[in-house]
C-alpha atoms as a PDB file:
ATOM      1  CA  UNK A   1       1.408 -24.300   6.937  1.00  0.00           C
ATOM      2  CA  UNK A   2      -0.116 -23.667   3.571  1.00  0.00           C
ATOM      3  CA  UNK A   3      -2.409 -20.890   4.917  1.00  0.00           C
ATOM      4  CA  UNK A   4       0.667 -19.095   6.742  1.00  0.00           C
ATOM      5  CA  UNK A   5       2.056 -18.374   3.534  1.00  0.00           C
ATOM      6  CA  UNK A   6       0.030 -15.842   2.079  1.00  0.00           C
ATOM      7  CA  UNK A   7      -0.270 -13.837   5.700  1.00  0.00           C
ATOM      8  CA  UNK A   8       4.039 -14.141   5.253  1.00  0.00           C
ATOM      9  CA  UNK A   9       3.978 -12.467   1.937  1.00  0.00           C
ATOM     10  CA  UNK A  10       1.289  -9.663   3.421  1.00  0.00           C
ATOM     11  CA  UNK A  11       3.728  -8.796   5.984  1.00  0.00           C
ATOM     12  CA  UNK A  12       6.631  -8.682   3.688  1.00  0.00           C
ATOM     13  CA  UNK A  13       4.864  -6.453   1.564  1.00  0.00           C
ATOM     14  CA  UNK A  14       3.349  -4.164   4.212  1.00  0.00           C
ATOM     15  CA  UNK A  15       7.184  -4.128   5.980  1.00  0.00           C
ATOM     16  CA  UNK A  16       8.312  -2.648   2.777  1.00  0.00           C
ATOM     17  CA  UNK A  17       5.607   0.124   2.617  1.00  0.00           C
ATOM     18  CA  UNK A  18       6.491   0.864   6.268  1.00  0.00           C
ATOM     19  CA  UNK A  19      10.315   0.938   5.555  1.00  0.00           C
ATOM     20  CA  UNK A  20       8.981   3.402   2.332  1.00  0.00           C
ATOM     21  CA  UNK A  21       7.372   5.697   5.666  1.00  0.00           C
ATOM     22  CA  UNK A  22      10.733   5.735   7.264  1.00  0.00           C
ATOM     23  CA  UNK A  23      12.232   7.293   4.071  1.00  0.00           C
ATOM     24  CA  UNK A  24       9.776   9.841   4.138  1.00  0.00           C
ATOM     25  CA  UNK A  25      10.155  10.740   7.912  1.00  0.00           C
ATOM     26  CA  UNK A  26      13.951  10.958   7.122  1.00  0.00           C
ATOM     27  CA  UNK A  27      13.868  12.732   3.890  1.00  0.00           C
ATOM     28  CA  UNK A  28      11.989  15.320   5.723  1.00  0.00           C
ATOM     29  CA  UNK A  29      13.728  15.648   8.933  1.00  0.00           C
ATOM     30  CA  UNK A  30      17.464  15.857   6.997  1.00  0.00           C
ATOM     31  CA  UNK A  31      16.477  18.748   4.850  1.00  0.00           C
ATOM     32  CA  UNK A  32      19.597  20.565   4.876  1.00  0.00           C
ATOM     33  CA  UNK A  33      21.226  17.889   3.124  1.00  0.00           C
ATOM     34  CA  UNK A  34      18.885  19.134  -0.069  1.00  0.00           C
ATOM     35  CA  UNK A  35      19.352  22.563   0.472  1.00  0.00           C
ATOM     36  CA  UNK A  36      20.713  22.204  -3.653  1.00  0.00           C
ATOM     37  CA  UNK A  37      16.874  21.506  -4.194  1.00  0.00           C
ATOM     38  CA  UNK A  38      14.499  23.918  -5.073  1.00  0.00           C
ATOM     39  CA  UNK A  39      10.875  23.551  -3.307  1.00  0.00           C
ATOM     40  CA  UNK A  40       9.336  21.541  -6.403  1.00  0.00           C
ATOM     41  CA  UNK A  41      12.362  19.091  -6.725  1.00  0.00           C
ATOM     42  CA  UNK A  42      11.977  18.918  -2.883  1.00  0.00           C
ATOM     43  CA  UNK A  43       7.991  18.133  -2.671  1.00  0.00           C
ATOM     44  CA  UNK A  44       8.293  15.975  -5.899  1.00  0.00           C
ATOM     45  CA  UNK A  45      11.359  13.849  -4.237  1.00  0.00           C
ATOM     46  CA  UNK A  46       8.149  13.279  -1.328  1.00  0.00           C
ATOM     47  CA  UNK A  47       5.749  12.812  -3.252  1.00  0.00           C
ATOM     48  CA  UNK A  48       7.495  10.117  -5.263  1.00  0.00           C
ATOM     49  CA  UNK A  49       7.920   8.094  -2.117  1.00  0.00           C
ATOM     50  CA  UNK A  50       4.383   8.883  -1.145  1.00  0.00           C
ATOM     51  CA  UNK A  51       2.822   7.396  -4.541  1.00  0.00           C
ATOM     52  CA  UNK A  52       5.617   4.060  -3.787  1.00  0.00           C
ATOM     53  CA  UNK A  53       3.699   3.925  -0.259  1.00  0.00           C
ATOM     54  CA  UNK A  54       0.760   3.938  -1.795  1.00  0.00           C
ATOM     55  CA  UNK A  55       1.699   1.364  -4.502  1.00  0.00           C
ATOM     56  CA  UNK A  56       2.869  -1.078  -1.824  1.00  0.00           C
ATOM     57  CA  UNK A  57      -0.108  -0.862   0.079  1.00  0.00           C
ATOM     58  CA  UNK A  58      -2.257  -1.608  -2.441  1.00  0.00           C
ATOM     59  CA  UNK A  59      -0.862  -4.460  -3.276  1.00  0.00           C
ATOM     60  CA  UNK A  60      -0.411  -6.076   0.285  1.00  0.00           C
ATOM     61  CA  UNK A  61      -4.417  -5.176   0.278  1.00  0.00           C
ATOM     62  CA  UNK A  62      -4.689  -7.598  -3.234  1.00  0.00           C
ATOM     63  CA  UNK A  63      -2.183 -10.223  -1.696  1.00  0.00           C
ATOM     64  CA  UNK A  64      -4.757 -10.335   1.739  1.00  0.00           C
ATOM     65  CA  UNK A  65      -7.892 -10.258  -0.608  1.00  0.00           C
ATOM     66  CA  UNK A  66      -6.501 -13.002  -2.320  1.00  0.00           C
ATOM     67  CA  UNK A  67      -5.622 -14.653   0.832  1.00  0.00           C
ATOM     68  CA  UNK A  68      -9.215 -14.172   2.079  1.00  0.00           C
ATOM     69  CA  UNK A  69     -10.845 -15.270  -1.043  1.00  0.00           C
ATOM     70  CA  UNK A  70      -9.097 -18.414  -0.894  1.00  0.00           C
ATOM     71  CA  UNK A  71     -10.088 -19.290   2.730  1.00  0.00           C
ATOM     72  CA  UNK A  72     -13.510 -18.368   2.019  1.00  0.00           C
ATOM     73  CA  UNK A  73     -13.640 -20.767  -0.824  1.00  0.00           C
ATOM     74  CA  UNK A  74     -11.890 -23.797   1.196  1.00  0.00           C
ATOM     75  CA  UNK A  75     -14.542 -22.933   4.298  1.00  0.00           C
ATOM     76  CA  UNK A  76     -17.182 -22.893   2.033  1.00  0.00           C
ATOM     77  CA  UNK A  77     -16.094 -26.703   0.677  1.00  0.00           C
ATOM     78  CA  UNK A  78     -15.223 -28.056   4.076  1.00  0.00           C
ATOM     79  CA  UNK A  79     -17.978 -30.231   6.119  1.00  0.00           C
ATOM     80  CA  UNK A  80     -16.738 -28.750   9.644  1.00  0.00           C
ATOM     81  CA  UNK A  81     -17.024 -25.147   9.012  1.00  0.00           C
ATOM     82  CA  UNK A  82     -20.388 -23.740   8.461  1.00  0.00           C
ATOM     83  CA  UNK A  83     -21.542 -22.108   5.660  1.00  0.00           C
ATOM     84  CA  UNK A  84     -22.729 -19.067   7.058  1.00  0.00           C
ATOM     85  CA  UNK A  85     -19.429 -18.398   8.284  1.00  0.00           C
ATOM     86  CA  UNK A  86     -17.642 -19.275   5.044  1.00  0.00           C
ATOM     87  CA  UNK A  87     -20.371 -16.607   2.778  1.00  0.00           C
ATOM     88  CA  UNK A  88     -19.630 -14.058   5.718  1.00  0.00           C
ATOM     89  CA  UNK A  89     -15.508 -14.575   5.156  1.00  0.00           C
ATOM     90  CA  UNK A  90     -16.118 -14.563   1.231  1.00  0.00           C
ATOM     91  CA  UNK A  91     -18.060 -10.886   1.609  1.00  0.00           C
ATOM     92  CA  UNK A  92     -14.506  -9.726   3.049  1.00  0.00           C
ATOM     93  CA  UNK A  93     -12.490 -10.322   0.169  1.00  0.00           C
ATOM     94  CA  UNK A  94     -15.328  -8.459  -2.010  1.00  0.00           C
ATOM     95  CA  UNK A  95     -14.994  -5.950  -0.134  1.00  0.00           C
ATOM     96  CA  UNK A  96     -11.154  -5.490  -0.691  1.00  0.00           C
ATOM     97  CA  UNK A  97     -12.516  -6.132  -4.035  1.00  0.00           C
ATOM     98  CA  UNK A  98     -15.056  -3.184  -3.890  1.00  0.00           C
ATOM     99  CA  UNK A  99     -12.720  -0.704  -1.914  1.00  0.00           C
ATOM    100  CA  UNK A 100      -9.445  -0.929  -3.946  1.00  0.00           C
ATOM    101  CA  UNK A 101      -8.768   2.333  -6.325  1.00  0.00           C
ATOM    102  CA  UNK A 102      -5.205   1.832  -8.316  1.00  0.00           C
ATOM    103  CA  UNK A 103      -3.473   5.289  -8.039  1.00  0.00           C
ATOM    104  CA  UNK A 104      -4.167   7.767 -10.724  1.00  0.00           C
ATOM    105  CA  UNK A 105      -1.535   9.739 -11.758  1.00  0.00           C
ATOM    106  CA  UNK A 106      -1.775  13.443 -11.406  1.00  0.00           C
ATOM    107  CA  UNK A 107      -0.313  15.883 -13.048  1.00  0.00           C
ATOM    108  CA  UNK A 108       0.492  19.416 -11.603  1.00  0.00           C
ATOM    109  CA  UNK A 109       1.535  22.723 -13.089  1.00  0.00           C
ATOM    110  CA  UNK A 110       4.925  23.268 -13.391  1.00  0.00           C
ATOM    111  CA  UNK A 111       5.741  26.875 -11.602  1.00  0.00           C
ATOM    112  CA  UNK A 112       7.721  29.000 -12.657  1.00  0.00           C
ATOM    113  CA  UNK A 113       8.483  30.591  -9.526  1.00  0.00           C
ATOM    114  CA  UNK A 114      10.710  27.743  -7.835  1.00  0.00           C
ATOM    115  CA  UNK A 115      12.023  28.978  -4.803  1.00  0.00           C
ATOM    116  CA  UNK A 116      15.688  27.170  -2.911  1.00  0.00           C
ATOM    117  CA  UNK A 117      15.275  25.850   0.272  1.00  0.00           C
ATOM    118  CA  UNK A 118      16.656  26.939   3.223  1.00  0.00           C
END
């Protein structure tokens, strides 16, 4: 049971990313309930729920890193499991390592030109 944990935590995390996805799908599909908005207000409402997505799944990636770094290291101190498997599980977790990119904020031009929406 103490390796389940970490893959528990993972999936919590990534369900909450995925429930993030479903507020995005209905933001956009109810879109006369923000007809109030103007285009800007509208896209930045998105993209704020884009950049949580984003945050989430960043950090379910860290969580499984972690998760793989620490089986590598018990694989890598146990007698049964080789060691060539337990160097090849510890190159996945520098990997995550190598591959992760916080999110940079951006920041856009204001327009002047904000149109309603419709």
């Amino acid at each position: 049971m103490l390796g389940a944990w970490p893959c528990m935590i993972y999936a919590g995390i990534l369900g909450i990313a995925i429930l993030i996805m479903i507020f995005i799908l209905v933001l956009i599909n109810s879109i006369e309930y923000f007809s109030s908005f103007n285009v800007v207000n509208f896209q930045s409402f998105v993209m704020l729920f884009l950049k949580a997505f984003h945050i989430m799944w960043s950090f379910s990636l860290i969580i499984f890193g972690g998760h793989l770094m620490t089986l590598g290291c018990l694989m890598f101190t146990s007698d049964i499991v080789p060691k060539g498997i337990s160097i090849h599980k510890n190159k996945f977790w520098l990997g995550f390592l190598k591959i992760y990119k916080p999110p940079q904020p951006k920041q856009q031009p204001v327009n002047g030109n904000q149109k309603k929406l419709h």
